[in-house]
PDB file of N, CA and C in Angstrom:
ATOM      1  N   UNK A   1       6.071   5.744 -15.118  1.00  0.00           N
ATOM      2  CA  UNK A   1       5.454   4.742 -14.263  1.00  0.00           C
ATOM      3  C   UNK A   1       6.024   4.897 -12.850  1.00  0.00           C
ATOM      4  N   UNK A   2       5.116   4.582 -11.996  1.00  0.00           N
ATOM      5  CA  UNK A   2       5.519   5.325 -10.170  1.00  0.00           C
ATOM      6  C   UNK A   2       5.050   3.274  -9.769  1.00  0.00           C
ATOM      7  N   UNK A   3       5.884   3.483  -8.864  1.00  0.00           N
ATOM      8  CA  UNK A   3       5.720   1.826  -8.153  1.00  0.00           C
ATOM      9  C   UNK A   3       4.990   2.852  -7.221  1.00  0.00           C
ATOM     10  N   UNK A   4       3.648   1.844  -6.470  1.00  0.00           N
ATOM     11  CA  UNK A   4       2.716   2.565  -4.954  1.00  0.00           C
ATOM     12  C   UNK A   4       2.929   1.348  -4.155  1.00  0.00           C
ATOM     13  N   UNK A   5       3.104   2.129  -2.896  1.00  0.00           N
ATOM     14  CA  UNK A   5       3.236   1.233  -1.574  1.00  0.00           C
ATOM     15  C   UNK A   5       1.676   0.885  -1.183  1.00  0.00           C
ATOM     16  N   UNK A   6       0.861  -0.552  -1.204  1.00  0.00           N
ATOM     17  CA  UNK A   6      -0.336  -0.272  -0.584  1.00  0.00           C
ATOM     18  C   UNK A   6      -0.404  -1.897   0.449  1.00  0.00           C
ATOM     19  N   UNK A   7      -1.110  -0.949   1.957  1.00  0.00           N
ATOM     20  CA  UNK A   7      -0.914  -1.926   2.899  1.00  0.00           C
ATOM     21  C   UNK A   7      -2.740  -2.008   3.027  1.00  0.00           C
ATOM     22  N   UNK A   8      -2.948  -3.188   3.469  1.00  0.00           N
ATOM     23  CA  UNK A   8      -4.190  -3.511   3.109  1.00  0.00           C
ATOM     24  C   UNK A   8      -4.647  -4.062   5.069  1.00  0.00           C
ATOM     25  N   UNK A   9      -5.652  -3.029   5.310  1.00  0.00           N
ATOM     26  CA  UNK A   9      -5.782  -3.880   7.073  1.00  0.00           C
ATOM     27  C   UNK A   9      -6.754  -4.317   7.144  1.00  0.00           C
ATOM     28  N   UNK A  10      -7.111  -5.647   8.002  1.00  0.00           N
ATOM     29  CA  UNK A  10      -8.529  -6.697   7.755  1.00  0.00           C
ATOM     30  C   UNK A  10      -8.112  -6.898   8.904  1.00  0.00           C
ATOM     31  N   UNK A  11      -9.417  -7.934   9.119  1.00  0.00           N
ATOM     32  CA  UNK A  11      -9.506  -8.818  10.686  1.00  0.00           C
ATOM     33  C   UNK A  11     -10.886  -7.973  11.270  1.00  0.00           C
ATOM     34  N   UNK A  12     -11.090  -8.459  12.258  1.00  0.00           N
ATOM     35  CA  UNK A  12     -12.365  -8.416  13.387  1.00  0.00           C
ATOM     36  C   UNK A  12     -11.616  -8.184  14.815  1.00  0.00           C
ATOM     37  N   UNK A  13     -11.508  -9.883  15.291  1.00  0.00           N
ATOM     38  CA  UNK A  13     -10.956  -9.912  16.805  1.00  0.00           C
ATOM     39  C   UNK A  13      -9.990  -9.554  16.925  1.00  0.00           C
ATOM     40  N   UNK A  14      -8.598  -9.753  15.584  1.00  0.00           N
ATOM     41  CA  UNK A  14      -7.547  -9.855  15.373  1.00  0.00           C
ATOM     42  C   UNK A  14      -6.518  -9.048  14.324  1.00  0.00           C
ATOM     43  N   UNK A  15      -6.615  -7.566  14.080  1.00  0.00           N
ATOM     44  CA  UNK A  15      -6.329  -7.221  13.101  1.00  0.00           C
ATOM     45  C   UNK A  15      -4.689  -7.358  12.066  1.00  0.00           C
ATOM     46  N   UNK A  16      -4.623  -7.666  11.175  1.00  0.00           N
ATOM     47  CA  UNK A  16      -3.528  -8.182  10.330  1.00  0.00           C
ATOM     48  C   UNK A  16      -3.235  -7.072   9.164  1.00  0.00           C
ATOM     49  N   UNK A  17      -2.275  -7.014   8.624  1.00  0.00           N
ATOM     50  CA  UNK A  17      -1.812  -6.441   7.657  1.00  0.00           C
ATOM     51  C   UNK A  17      -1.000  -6.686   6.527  1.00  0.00           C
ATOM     52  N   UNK A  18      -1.505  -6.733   5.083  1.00  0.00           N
ATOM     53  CA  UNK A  18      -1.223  -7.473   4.227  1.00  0.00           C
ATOM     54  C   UNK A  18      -0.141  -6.052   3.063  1.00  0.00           C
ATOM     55  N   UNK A  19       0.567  -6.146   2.832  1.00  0.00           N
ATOM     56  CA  UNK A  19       1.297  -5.298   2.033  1.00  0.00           C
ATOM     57  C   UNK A  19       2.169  -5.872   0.792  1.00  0.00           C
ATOM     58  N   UNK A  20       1.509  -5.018  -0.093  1.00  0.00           N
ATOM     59  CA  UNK A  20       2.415  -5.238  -1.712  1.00  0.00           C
ATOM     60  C   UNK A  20       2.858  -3.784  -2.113  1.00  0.00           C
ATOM     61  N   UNK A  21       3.154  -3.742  -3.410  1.00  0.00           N
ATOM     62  CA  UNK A  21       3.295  -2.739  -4.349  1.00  0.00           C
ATOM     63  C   UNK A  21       2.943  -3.191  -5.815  1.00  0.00           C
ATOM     64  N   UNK A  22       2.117  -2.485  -6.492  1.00  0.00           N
ATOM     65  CA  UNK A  22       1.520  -1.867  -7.852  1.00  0.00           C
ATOM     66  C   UNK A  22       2.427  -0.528  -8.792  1.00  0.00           C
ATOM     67  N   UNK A  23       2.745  -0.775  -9.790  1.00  0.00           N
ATOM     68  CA  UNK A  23       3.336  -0.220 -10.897  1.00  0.00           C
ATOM     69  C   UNK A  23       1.921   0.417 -11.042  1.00  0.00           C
ATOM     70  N   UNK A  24       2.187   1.773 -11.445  1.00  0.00           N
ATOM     71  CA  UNK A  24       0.938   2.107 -12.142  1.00  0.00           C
ATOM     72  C   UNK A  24       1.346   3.889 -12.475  1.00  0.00           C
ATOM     73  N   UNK A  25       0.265   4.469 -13.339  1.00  0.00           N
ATOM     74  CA  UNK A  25       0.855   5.840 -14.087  1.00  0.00           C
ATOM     75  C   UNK A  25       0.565   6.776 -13.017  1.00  0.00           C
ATOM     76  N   UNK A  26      -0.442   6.463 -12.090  1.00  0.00           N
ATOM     77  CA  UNK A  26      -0.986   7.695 -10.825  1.00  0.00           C
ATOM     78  C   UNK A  26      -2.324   6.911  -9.933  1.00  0.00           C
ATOM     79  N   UNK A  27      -2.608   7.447  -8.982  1.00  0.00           N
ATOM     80  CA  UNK A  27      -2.918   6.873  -7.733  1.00  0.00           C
ATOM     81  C   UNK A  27      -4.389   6.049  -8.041  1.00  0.00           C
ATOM     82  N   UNK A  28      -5.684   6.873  -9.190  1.00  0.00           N
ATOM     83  CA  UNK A  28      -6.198   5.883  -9.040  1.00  0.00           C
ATOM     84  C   UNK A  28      -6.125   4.614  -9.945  1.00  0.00           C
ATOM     85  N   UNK A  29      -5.238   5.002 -10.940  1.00  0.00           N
ATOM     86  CA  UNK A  29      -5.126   3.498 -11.198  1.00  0.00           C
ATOM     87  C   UNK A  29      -4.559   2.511 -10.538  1.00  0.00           C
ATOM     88  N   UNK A  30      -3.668   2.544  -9.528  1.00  0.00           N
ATOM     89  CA  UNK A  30      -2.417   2.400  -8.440  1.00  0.00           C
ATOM     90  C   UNK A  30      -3.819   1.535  -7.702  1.00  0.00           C
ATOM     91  N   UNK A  31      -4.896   2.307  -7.539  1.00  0.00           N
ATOM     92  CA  UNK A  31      -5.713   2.112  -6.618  1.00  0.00           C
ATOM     93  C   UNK A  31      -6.781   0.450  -7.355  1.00  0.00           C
ATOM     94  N   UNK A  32      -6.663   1.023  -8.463  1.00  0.00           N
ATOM     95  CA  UNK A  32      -7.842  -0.506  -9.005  1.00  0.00           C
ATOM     96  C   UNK A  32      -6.851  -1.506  -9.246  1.00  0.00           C
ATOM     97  N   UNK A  33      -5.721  -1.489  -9.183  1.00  0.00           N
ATOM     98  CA  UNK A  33      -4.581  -2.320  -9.873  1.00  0.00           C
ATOM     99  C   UNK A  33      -4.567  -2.973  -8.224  1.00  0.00           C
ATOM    100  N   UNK A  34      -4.546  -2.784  -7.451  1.00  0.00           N
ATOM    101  CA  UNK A  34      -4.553  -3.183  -5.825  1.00  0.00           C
ATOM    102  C   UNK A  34      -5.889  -3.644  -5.460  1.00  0.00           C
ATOM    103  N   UNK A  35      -7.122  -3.068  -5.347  1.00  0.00           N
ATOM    104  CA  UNK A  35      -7.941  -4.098  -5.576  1.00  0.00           C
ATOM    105  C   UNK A  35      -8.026  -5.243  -5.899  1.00  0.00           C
ATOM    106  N   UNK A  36      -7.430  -6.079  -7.113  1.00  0.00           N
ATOM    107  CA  UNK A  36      -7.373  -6.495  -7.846  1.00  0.00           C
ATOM    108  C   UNK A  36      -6.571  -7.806  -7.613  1.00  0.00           C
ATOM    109  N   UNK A  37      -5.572  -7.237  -6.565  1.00  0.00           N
ATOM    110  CA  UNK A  37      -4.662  -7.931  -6.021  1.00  0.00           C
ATOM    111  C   UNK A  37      -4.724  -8.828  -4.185  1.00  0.00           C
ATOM    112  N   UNK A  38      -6.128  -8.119  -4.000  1.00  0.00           N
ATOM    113  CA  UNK A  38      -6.581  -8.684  -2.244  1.00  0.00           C
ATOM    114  C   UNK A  38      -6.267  -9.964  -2.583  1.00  0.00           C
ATOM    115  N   UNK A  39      -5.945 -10.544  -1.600  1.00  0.00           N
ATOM    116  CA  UNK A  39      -6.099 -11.839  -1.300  1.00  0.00           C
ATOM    117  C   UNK A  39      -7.911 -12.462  -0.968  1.00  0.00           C
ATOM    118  N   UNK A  40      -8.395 -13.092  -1.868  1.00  0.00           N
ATOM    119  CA  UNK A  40      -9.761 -13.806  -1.635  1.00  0.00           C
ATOM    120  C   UNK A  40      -9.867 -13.730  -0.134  1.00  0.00           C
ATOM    121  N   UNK A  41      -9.081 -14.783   0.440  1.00  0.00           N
ATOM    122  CA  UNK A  41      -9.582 -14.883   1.632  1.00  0.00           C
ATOM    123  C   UNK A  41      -9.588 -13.769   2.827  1.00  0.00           C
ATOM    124  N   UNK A  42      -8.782 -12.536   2.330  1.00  0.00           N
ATOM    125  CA  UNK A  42      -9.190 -11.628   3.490  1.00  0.00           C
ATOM    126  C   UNK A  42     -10.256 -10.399   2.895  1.00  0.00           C
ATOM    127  N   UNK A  43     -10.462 -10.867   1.609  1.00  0.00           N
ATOM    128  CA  UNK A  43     -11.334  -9.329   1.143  1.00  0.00           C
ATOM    129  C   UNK A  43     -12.822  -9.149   1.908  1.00  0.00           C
ATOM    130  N   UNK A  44     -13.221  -9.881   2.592  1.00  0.00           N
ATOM    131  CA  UNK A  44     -14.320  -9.960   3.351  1.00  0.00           C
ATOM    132  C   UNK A  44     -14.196  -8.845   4.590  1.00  0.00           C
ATOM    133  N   UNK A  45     -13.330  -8.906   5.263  1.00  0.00           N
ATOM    134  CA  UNK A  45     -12.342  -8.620   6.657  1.00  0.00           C
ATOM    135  C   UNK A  45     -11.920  -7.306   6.290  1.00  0.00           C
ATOM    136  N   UNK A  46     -11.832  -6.579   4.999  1.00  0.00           N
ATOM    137  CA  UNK A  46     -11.199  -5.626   4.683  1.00  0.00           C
ATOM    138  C   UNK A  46     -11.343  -4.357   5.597  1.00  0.00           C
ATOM    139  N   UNK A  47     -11.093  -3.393   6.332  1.00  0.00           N
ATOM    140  CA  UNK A  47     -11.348  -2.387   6.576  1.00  0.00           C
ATOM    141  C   UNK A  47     -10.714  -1.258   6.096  1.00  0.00           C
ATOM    142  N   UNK A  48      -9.441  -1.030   5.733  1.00  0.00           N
ATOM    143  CA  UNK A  48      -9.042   0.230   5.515  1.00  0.00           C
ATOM    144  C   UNK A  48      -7.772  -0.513   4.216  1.00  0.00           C
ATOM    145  N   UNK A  49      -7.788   0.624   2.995  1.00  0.00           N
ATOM    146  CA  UNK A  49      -6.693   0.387   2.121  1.00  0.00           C
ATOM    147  C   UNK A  49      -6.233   1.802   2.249  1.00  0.00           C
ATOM    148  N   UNK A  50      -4.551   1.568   2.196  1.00  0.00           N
ATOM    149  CA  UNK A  50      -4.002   2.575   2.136  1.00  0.00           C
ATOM    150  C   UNK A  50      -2.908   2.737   1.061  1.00  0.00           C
ATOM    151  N   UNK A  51      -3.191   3.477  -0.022  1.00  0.00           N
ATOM    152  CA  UNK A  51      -2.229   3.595  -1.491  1.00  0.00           C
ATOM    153  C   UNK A  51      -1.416   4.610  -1.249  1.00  0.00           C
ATOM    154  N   UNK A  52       0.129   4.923  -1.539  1.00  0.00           N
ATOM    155  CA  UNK A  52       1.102   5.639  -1.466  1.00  0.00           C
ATOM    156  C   UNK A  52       1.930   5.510  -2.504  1.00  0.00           C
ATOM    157  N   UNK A  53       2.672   6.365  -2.759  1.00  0.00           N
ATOM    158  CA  UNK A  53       4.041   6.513  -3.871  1.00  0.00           C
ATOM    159  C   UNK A  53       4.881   5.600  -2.826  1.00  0.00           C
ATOM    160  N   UNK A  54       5.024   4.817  -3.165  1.00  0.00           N
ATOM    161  CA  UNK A  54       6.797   3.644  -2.281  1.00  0.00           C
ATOM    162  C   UNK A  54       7.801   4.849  -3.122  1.00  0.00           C
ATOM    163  N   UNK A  55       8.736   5.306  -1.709  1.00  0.00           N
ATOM    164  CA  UNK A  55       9.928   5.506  -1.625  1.00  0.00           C
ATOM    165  C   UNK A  55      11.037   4.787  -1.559  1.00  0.00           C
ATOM    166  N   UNK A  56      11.813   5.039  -2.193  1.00  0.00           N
ATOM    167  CA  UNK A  56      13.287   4.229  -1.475  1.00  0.00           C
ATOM    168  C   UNK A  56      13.594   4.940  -0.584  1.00  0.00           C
ATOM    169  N   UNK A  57      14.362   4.004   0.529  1.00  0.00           N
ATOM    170  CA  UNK A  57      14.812   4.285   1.651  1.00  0.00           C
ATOM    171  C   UNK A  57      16.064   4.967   1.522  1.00  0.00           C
ATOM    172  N   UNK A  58      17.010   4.574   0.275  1.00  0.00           N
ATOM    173  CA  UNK A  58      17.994   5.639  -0.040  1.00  0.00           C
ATOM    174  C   UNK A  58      17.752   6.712  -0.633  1.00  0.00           C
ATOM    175  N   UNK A  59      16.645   7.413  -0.725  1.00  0.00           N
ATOM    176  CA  UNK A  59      16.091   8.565  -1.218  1.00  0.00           C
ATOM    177  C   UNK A  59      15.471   9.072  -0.219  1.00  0.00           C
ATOM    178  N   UNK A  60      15.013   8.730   0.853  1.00  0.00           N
ATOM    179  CA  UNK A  60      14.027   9.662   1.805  1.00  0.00           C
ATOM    180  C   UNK A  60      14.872  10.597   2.899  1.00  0.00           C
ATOM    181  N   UNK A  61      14.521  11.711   3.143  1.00  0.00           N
ATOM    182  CA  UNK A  61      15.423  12.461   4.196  1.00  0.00           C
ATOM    183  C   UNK A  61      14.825  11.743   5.512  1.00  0.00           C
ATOM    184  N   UNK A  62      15.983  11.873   6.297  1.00  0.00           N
ATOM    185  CA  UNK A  62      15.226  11.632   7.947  1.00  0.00           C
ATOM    186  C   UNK A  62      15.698  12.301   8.842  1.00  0.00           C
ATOM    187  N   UNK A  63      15.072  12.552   9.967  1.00  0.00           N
ATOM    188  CA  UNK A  63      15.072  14.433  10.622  1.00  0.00           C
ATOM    189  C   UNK A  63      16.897  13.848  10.740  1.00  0.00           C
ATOM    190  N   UNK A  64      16.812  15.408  11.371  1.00  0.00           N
ATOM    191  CA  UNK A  64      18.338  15.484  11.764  1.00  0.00           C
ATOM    192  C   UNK A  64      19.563  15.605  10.597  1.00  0.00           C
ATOM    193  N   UNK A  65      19.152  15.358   9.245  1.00  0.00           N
ATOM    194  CA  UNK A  65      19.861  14.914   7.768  1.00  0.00           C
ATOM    195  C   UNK A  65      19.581  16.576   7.308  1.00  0.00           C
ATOM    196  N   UNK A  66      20.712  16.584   6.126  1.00  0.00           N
ATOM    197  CA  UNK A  66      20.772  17.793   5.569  1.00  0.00           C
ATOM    198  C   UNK A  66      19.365  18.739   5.019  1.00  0.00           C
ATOM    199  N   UNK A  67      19.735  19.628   5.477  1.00  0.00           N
ATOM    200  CA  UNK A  67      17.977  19.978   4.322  1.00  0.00           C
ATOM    201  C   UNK A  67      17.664  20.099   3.266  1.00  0.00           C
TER     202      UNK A  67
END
């Protein structure tokens, strides 16, 4: 099981950004399991979903760090 990072962007005049994470076995289930999870009141507003593997931050390299 992979935890996914998914940030969800809505709005019109004003754009906002809503972010959780989903347990799931691979991306598209990751993906209906997040659906699933919009908030009613912004799923109207929706424009772009974006699903990812969530990293830990004590696991990710960042430039300049060993290779």
């Amino acid at each position: 099981m992979k935890t996914f990072q998914v940030t969800v962007r809505y709005g019109r005049e004003r754009l906002g950004y809503h972010t959780f994470t989903v347990d799931a076995e691979e991306a598209a289930t990751a993906l209906r399991a997040a659906a699933a999870e919009i908030p009613a009141e912004i799923v109207e507003a929706v424009d772009l979903v974006e699903v990812r593997v969530a990293v830990s931050p004590q696991a990710r390299r960042y430039a300049g760090e060993g290779a």
